[in-house]
N, C-alpha and C. Protein backbone atom coordinates (compact mmCIF):
# COMPACT_ATOMS: atom_id res chain seq x y z
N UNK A 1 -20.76 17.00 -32.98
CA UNK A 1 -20.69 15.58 -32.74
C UNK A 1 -20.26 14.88 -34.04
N UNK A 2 -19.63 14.01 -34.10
CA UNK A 2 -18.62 12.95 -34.81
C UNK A 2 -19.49 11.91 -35.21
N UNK A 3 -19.60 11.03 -36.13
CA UNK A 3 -20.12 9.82 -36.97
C UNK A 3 -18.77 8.79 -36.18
N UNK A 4 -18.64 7.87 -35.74
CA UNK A 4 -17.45 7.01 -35.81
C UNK A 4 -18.19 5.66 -36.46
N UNK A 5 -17.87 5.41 -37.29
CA UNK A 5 -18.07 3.91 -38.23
C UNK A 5 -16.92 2.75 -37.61
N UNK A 6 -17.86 1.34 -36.95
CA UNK A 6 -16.87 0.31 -36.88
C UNK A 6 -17.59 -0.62 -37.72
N UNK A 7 -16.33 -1.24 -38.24
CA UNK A 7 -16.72 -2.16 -39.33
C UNK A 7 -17.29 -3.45 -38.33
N UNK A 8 -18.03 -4.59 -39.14
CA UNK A 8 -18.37 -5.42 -38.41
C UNK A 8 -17.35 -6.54 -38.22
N UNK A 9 -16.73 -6.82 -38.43
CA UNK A 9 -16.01 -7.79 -37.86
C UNK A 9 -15.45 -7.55 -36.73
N UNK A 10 -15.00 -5.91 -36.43
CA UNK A 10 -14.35 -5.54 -35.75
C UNK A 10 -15.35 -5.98 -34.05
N UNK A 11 -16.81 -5.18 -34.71
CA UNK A 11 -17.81 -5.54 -33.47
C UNK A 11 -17.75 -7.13 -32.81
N UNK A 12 -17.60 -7.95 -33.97
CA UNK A 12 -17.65 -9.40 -33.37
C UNK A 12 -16.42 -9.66 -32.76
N UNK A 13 -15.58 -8.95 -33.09
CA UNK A 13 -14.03 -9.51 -32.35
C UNK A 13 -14.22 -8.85 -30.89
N UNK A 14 -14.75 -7.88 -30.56
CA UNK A 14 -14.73 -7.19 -29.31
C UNK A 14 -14.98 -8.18 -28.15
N UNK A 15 -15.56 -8.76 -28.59
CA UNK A 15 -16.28 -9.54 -27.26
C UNK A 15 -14.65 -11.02 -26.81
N UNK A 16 -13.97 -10.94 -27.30
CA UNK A 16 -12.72 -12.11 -27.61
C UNK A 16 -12.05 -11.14 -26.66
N UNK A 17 -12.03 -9.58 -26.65
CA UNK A 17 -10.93 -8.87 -25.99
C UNK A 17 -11.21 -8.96 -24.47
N UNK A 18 -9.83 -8.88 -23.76
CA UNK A 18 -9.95 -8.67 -22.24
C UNK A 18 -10.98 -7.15 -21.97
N UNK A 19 -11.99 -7.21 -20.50
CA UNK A 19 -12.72 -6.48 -20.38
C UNK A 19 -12.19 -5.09 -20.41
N UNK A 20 -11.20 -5.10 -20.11
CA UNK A 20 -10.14 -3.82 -19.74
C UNK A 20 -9.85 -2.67 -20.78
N UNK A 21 -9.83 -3.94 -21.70
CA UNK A 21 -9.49 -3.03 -23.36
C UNK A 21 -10.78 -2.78 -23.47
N UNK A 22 -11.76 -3.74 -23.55
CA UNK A 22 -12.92 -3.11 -24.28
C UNK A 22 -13.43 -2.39 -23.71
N UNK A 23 -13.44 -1.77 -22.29
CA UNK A 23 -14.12 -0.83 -21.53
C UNK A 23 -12.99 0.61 -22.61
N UNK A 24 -11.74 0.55 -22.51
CA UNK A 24 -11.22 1.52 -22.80
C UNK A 24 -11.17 1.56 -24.42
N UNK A 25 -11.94 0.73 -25.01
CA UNK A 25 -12.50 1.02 -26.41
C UNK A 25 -13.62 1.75 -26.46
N UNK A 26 -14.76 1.17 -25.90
CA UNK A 26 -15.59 2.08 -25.27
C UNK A 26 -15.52 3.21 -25.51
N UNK A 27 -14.51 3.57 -24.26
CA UNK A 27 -13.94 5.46 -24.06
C UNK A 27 -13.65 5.72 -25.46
N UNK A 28 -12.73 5.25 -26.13
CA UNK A 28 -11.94 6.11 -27.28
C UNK A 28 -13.06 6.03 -28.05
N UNK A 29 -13.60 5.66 -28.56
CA UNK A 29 -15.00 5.95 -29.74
C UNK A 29 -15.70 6.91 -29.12
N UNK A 30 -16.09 6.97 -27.15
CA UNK A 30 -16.64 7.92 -27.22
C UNK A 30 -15.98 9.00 -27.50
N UNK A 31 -15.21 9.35 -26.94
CA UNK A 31 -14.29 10.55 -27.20
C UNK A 31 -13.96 11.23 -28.84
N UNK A 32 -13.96 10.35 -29.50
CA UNK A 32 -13.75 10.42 -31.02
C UNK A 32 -15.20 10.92 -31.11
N UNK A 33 -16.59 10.42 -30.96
CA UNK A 33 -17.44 11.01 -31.25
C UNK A 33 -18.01 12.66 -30.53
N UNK A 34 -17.18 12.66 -29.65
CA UNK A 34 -17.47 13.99 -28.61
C UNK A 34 -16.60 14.80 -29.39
N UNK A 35 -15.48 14.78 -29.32
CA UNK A 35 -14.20 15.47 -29.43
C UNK A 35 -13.74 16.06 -30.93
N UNK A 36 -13.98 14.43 -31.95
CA UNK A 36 -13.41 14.59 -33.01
C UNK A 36 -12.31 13.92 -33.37
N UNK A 37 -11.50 13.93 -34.19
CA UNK A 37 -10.31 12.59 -34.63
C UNK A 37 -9.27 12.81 -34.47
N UNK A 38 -8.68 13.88 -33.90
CA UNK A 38 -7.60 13.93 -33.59
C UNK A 38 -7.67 14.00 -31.76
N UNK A 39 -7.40 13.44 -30.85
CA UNK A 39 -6.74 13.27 -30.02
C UNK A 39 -5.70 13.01 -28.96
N UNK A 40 -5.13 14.22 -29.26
CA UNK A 40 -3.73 13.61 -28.33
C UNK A 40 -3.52 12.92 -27.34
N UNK A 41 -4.11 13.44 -26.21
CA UNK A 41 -4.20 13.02 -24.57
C UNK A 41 -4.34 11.34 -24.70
N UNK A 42 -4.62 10.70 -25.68
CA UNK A 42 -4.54 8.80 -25.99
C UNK A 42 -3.37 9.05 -26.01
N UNK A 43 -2.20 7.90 -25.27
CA UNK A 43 -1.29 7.80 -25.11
C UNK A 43 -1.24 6.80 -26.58
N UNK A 44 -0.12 6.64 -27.84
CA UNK A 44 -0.62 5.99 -28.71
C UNK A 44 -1.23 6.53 -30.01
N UNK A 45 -1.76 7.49 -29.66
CA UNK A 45 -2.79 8.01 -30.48
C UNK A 45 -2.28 9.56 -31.77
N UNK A 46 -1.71 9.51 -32.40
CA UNK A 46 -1.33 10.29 -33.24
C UNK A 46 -2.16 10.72 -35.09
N UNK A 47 -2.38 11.36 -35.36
CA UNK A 47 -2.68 11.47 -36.76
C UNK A 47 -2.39 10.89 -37.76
C-alpha cells in the first residue's frame, strides 16, 4: 500500500469541482494508493 499526500489547498479546491471529477478523483488516489504511481489504464495518465 502507497502513502498519497494532497496538499491542502488542493483539498479545499475539491469541493468547487463538478461531482463527476471529484468522484473520479476519488478513484485515482484510490488506485494510486492500491496500485502504486504508475498507472496506465488512466486515460491521461503517464510517468
Amino acid at each position: 500500500m502507497y502513502e498519497v499526500l494532497v496538499k491542502k489547498k488542493v483539498l479545499k479546491d475539491i469541493g468547487k469541482l463538478p461531482e463527476a471529477i471529484q468522484k473520479a478523483l476519488v478513484n485515482l488516489i484510490d488506485d494510486l494508493r492500491e496500485k502504486g504511481p504508475i498507472r496506465n489504464e488512466w486515460p491521461n495518465f503517464g510517468k
